[in-house]
N, C-alpha and C. Protein backbone atom coordinates (compact mmCIF):
# COMPACT_ATOMS: atom_id res chain seq x y z
N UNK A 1 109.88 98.83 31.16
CA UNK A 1 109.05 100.01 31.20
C UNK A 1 108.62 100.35 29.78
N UNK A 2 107.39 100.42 29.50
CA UNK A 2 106.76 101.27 28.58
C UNK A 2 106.82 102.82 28.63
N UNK A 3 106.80 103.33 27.13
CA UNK A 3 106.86 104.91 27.48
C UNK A 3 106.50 104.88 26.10
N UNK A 4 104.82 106.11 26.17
CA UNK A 4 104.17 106.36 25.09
C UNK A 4 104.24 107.67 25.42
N UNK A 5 104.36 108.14 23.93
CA UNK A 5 104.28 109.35 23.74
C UNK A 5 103.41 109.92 22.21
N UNK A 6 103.09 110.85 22.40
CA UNK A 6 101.97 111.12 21.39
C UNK A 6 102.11 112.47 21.11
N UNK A 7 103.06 113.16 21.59
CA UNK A 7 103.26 114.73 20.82
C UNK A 7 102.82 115.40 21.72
N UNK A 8 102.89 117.01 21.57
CA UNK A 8 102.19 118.03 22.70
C UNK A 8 101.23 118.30 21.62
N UNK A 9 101.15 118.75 20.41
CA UNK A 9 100.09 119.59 19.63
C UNK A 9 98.64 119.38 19.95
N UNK A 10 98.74 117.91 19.44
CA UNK A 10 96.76 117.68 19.44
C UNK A 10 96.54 115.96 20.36
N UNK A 11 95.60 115.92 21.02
CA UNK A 11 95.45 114.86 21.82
C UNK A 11 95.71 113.17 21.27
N UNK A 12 95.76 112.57 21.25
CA UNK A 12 95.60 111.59 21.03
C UNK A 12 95.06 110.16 21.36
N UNK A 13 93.70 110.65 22.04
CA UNK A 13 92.62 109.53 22.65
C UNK A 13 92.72 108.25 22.26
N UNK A 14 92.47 107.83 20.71
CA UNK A 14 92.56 106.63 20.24
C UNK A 14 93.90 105.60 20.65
N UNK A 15 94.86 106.43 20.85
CA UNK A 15 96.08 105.61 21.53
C UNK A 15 96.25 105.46 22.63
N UNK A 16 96.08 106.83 23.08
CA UNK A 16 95.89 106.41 24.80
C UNK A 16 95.23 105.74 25.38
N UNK A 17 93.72 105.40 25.23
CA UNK A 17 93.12 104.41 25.61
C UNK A 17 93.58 103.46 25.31
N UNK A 18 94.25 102.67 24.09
CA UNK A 18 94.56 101.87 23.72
C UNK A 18 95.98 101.08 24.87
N UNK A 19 96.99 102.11 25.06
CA UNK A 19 97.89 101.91 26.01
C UNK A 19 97.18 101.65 27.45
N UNK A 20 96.03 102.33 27.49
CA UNK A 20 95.45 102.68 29.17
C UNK A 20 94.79 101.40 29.12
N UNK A 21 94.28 100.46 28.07
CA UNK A 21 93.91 99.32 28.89
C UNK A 21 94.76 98.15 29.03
N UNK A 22 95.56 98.57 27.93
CA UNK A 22 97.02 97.32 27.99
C UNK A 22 97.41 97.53 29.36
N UNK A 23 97.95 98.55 30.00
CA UNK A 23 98.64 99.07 31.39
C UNK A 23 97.51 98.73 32.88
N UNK A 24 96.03 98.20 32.46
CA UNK A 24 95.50 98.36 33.47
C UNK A 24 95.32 96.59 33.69
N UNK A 25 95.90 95.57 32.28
CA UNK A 25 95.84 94.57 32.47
C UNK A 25 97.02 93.92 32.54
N UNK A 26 98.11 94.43 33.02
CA UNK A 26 99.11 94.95 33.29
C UNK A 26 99.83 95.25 34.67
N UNK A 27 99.08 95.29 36.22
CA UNK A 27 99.58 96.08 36.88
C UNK A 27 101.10 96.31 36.93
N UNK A 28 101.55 95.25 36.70
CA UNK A 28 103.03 94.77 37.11
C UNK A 28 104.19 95.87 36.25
N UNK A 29 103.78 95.82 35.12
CA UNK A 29 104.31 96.95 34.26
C UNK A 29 104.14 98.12 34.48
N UNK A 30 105.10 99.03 34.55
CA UNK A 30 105.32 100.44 34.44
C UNK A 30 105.12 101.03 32.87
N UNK A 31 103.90 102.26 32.73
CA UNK A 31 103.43 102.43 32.18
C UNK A 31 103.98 104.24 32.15
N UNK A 32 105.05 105.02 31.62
CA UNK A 32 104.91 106.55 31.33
C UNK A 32 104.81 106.88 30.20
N UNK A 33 103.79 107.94 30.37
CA UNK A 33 103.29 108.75 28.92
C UNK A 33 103.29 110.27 28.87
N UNK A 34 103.47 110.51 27.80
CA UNK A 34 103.55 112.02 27.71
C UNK A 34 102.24 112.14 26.58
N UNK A 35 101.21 113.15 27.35
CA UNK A 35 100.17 113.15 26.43
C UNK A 35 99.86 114.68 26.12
N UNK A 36 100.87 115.38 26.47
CA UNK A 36 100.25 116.49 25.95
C UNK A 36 98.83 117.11 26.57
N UNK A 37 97.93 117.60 25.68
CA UNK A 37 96.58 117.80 26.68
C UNK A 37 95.85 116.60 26.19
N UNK A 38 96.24 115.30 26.15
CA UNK A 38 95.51 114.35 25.96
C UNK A 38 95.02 113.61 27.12
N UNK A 39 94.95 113.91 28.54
CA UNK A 39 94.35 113.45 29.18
C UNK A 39 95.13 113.22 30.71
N UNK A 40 94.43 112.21 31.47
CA UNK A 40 95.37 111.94 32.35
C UNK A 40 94.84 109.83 32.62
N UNK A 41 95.74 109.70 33.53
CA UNK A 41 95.28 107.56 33.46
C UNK A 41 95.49 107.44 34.90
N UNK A 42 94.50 106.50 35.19
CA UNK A 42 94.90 105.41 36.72
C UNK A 42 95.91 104.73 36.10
N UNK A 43 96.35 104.01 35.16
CA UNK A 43 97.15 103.24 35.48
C UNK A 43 98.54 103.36 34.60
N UNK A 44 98.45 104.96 34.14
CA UNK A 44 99.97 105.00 33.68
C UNK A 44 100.48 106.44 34.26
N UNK A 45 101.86 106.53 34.86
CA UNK A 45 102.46 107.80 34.96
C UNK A 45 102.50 108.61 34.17
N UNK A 46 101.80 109.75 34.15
CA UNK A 46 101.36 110.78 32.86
C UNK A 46 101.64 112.51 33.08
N UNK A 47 102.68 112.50 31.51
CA UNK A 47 103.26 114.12 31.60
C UNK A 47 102.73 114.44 30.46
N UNK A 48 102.21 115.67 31.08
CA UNK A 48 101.70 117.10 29.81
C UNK A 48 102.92 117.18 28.90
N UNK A 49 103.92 117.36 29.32
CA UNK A 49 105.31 117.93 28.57
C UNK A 49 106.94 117.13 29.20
N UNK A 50 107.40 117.26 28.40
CA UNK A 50 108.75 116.63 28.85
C UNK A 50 110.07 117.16 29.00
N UNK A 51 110.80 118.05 29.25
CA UNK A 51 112.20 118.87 28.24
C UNK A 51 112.78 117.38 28.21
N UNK A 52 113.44 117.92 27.03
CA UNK A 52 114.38 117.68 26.05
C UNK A 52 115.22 116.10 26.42
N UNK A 53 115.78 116.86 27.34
CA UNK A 53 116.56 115.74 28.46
C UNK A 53 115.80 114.29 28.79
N UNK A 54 114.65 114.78 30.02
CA UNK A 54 113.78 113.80 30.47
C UNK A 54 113.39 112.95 29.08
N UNK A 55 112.81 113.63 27.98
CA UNK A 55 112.01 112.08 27.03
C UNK A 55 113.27 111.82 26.62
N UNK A 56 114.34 111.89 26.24
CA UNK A 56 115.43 111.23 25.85
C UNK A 56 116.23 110.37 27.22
N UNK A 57 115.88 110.65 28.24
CA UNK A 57 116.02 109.25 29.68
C UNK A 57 114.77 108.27 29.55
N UNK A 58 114.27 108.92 29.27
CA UNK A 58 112.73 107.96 29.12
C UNK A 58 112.71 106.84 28.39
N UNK A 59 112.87 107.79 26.75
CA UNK A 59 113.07 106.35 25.53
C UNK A 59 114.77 105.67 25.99
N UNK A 60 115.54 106.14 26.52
CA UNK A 60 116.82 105.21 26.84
C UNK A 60 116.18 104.24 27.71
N UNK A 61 115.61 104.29 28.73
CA UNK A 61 115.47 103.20 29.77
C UNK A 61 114.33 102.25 28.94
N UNK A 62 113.35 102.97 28.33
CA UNK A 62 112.18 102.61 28.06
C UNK A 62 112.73 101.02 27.14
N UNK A 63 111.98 99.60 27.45
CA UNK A 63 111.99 98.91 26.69
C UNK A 63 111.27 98.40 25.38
N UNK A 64 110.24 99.30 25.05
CA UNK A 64 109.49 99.63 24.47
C UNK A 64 108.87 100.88 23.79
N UNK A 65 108.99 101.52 22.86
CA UNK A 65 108.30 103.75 22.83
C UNK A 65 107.13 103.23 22.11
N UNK A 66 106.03 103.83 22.78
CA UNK A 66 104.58 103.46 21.86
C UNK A 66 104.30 104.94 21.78
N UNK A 67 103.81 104.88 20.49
CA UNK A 67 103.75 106.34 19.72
C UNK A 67 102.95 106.76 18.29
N UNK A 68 102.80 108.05 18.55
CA UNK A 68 102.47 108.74 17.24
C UNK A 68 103.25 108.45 16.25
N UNK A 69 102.44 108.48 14.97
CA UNK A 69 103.80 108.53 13.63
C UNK A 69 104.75 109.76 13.34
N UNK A 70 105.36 110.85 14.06
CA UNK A 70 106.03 111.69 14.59
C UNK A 70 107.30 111.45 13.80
N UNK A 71 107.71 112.04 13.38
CA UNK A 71 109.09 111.26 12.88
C UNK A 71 110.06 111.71 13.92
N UNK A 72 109.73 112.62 14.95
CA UNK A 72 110.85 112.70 15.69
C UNK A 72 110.51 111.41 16.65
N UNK A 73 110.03 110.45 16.78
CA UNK A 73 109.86 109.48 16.86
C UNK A 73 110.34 108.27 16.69
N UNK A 74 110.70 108.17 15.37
CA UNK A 74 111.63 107.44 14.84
C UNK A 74 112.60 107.61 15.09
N UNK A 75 112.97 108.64 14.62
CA UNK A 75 114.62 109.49 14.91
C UNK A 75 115.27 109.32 16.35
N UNK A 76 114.44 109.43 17.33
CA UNK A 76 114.36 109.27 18.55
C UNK A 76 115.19 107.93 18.93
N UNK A 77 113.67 106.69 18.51
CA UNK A 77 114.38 105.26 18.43
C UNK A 77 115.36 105.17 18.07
N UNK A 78 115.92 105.04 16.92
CA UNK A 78 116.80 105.06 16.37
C UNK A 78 117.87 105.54 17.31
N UNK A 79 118.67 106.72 17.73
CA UNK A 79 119.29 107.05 18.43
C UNK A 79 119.26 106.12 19.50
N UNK A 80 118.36 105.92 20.66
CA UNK A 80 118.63 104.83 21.49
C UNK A 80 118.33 103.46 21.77
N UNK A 81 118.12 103.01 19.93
CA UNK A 81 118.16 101.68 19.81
C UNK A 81 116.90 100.98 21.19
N UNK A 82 115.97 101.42 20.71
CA UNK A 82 114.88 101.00 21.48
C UNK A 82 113.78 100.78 20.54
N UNK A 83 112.87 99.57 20.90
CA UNK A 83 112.10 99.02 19.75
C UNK A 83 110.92 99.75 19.77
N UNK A 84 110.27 100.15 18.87
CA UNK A 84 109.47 101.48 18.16
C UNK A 84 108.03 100.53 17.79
N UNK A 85 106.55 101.13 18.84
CA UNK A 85 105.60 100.52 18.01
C UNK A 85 104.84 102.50 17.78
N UNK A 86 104.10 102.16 16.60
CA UNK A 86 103.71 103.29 16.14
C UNK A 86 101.89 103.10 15.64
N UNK A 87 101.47 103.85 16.10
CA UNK A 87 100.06 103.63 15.45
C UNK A 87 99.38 105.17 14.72
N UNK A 88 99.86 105.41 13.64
CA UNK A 88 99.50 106.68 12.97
C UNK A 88 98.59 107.31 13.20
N UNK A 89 98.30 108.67 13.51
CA UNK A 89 96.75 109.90 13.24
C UNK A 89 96.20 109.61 11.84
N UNK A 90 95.18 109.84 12.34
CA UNK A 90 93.97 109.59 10.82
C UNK A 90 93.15 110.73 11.31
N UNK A 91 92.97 111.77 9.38
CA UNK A 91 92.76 112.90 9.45
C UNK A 91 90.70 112.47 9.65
N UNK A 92 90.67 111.31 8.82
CA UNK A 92 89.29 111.09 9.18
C UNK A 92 88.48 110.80 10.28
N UNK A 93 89.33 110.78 11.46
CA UNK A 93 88.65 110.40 12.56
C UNK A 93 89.21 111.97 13.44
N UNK A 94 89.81 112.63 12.75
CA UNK A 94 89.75 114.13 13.63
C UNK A 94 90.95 114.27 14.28
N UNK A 95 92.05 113.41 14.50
CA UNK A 95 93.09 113.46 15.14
C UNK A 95 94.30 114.22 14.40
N UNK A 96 93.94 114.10 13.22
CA UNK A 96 95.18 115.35 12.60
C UNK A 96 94.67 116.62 11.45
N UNK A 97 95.16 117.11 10.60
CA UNK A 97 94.74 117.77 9.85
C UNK A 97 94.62 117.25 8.13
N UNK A 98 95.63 116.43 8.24
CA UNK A 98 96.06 115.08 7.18
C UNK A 98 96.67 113.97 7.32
N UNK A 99 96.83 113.30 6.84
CA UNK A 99 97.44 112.16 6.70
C UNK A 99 98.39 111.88 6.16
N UNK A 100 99.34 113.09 6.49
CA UNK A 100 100.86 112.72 6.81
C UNK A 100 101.52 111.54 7.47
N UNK A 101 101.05 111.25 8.53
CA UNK A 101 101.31 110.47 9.93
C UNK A 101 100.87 108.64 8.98
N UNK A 102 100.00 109.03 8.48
CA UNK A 102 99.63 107.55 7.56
C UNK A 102 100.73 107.11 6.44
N UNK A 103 101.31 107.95 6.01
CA UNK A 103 102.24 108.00 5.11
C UNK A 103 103.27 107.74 5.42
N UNK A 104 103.90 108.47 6.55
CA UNK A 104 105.12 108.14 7.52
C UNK A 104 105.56 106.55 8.02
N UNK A 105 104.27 106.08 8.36
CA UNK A 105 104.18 105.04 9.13
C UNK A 105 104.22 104.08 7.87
N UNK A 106 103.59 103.77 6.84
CA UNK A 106 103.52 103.37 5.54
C UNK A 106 105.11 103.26 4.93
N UNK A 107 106.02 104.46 4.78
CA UNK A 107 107.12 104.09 4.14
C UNK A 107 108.27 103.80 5.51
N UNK A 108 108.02 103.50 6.98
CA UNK A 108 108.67 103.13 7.88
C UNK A 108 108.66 101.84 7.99
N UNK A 109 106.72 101.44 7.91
CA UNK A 109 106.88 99.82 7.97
C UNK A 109 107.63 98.83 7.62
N UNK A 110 108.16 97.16 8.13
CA UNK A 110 108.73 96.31 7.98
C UNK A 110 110.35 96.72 8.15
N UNK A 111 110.56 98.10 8.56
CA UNK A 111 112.18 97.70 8.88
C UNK A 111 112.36 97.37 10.20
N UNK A 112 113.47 96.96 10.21
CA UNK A 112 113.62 96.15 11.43
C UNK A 112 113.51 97.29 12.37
N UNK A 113 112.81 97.04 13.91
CA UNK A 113 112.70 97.75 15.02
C UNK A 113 111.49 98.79 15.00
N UNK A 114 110.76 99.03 13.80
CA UNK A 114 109.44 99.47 13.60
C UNK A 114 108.16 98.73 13.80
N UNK A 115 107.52 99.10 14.26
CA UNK A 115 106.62 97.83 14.26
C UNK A 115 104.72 99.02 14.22
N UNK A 116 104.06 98.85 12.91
CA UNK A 116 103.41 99.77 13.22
C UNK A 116 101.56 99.07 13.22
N UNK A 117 101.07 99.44 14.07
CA UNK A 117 99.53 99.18 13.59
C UNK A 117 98.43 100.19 13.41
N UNK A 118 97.67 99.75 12.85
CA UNK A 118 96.56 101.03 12.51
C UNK A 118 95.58 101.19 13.06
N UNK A 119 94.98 99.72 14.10
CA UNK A 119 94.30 99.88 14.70
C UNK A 119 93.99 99.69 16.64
N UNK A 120 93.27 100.29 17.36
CA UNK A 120 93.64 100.80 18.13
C UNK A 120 93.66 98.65 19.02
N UNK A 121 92.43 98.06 18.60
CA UNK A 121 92.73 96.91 19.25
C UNK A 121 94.23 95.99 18.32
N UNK A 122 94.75 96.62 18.08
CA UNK A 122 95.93 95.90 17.42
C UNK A 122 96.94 96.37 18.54
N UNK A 123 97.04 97.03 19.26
CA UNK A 123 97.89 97.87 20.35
C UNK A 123 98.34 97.27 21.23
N UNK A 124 97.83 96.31 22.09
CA UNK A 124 97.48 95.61 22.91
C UNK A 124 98.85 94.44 22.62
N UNK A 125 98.15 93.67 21.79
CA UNK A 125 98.50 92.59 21.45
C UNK A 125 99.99 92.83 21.19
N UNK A 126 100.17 93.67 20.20
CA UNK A 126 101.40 94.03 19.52
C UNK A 126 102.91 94.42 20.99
N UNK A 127 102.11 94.98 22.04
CA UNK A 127 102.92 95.30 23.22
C UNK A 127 103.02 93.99 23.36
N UNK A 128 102.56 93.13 24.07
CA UNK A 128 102.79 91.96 24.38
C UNK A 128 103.90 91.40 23.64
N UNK A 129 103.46 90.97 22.35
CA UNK A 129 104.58 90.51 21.71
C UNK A 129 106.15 90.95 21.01
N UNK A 130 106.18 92.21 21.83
CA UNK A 130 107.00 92.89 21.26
C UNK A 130 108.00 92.90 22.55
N UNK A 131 107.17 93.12 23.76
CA UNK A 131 108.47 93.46 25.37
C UNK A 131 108.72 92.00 25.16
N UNK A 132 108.37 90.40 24.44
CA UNK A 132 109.23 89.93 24.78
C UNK A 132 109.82 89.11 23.62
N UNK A 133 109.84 90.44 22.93
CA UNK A 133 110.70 90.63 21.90
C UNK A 133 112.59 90.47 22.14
N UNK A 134 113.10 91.23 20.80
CA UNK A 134 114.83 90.94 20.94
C UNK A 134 115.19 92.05 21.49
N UNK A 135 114.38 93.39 21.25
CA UNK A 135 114.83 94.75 22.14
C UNK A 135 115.73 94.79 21.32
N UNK A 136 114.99 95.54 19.91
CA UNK A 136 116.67 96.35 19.00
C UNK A 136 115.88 97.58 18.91
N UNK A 137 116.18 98.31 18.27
CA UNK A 137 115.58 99.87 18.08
C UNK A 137 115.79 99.68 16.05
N UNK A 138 115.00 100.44 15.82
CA UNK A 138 115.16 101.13 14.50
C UNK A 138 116.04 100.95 14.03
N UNK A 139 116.56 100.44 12.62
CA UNK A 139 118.30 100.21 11.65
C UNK A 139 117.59 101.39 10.73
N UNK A 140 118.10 102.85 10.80
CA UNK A 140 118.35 103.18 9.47
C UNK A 140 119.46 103.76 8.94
N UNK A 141 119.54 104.12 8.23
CA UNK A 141 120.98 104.81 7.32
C UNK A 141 121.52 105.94 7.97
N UNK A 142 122.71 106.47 8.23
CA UNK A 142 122.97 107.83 9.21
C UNK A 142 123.51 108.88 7.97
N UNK A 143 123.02 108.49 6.81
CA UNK A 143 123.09 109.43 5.47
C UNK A 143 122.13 108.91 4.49
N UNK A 144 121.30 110.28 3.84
CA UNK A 144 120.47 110.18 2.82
C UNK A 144 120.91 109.18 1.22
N UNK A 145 119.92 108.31 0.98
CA UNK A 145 120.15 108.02 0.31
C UNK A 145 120.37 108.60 -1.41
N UNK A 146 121.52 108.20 -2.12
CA UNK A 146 121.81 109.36 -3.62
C UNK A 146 120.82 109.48 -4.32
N UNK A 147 119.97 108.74 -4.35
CA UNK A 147 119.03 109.46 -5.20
C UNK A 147 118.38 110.71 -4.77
N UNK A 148 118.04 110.87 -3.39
CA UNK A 148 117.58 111.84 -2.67
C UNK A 148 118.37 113.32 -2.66
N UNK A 149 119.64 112.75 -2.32
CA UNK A 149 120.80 114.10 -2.81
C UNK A 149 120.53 114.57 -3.91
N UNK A 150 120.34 113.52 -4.76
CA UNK A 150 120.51 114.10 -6.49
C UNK A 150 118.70 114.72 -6.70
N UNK A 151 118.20 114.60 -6.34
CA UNK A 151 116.86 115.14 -6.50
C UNK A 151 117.09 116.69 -6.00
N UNK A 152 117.57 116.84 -4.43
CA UNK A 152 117.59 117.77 -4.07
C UNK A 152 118.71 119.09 -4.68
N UNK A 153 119.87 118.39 -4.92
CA UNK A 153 120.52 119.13 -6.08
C UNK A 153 119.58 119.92 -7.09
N UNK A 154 119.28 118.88 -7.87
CA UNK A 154 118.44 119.41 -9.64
C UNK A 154 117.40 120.33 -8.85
N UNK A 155 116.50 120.32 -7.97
CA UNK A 155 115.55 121.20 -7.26
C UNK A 155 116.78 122.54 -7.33
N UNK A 156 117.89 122.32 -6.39
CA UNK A 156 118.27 123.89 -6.11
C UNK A 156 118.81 124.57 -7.01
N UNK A 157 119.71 123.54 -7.98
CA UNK A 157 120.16 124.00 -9.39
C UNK A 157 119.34 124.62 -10.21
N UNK A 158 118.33 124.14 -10.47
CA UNK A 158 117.10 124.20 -11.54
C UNK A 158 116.60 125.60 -10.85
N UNK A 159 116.71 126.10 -9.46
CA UNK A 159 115.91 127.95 -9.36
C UNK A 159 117.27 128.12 -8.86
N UNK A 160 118.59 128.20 -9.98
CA UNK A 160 119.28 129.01 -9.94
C UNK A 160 120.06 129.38 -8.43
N UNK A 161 120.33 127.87 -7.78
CA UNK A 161 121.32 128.44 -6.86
C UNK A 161 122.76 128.19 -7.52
N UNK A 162 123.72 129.03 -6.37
CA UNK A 162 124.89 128.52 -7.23
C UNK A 162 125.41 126.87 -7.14
């Protein structure tokens, strides 16, 4: 089973179509998405919203999470070791406000269980070769790395916390 998700805030057309024609060439595959007010599909099971619970059964079963660059996204994978494709918002085509989501996806790329593309016919392909993939999820660290501590230190030190 596939399971894309794209956030509740703002739609995300460019992906969904992208999933909606993979899934329609596809029948055989089970296709659920959570799109927020991004639409509705013939050929994928589609939720406005999810609690809490349900998208965390979802990405567990799911052999695949196709997604926004969200970092609860990652975080997500990660937790249930499920392999992560990501295709970032771009503020220039209207889908976000910036290009945060470009950035995200940028310092995520190449670790193992990430897998990200930028463009929407890259989507396709990338599913394919990915469900028959090894099926790991995301490797990252379950503590910040020291330099990061030590940055955030000198920040709180430096305006005088104790």
């Amino acid at each position: 089973m596939i399971f894309l998700t794209v956030g509740t805030q703002l739609p995300f057309l460019r992906l969904v179509e992208a999933v909606e024609g993979w899934a329609g060439q596809h029948p055989d595959q089970q296709v659920i998405a959570q799109l927020g007010d991004g639409g509705k599909s013939p050929h994928m099971t589609c939720h406005r919203v999810l609690d809490p619970s349900d998208f965390r059964d979802l990405c567990v079963k799911a052999d695949l999470i196709v997604s926004h660059a969200g970092t609860g996204s990652f975080l997500m994978a990660h937790q249930v070791d499920t392999p992560l494709l990501v295709m970032p918002r771009r503020a220039d085509l209207g889908e976000h406000r910036n290009d945060h989501q470009m950035a995200t996806a940028a310092h995520f790329e190449g670790r193992p269980g990430v897998h990200v593309v930028y463009e929407a016919g890259d989507v396709a392909p990338s599913i394919d070769r990915l469900i028959a993939g090894d099926g790991r999820g995301p490797r990252f660290a379950d503590h910040a790395d020291d330099s990061l501590i030590t940055a955030i230190r000198d920040v709180v030190f430096a305006h005088g916390a104790p």
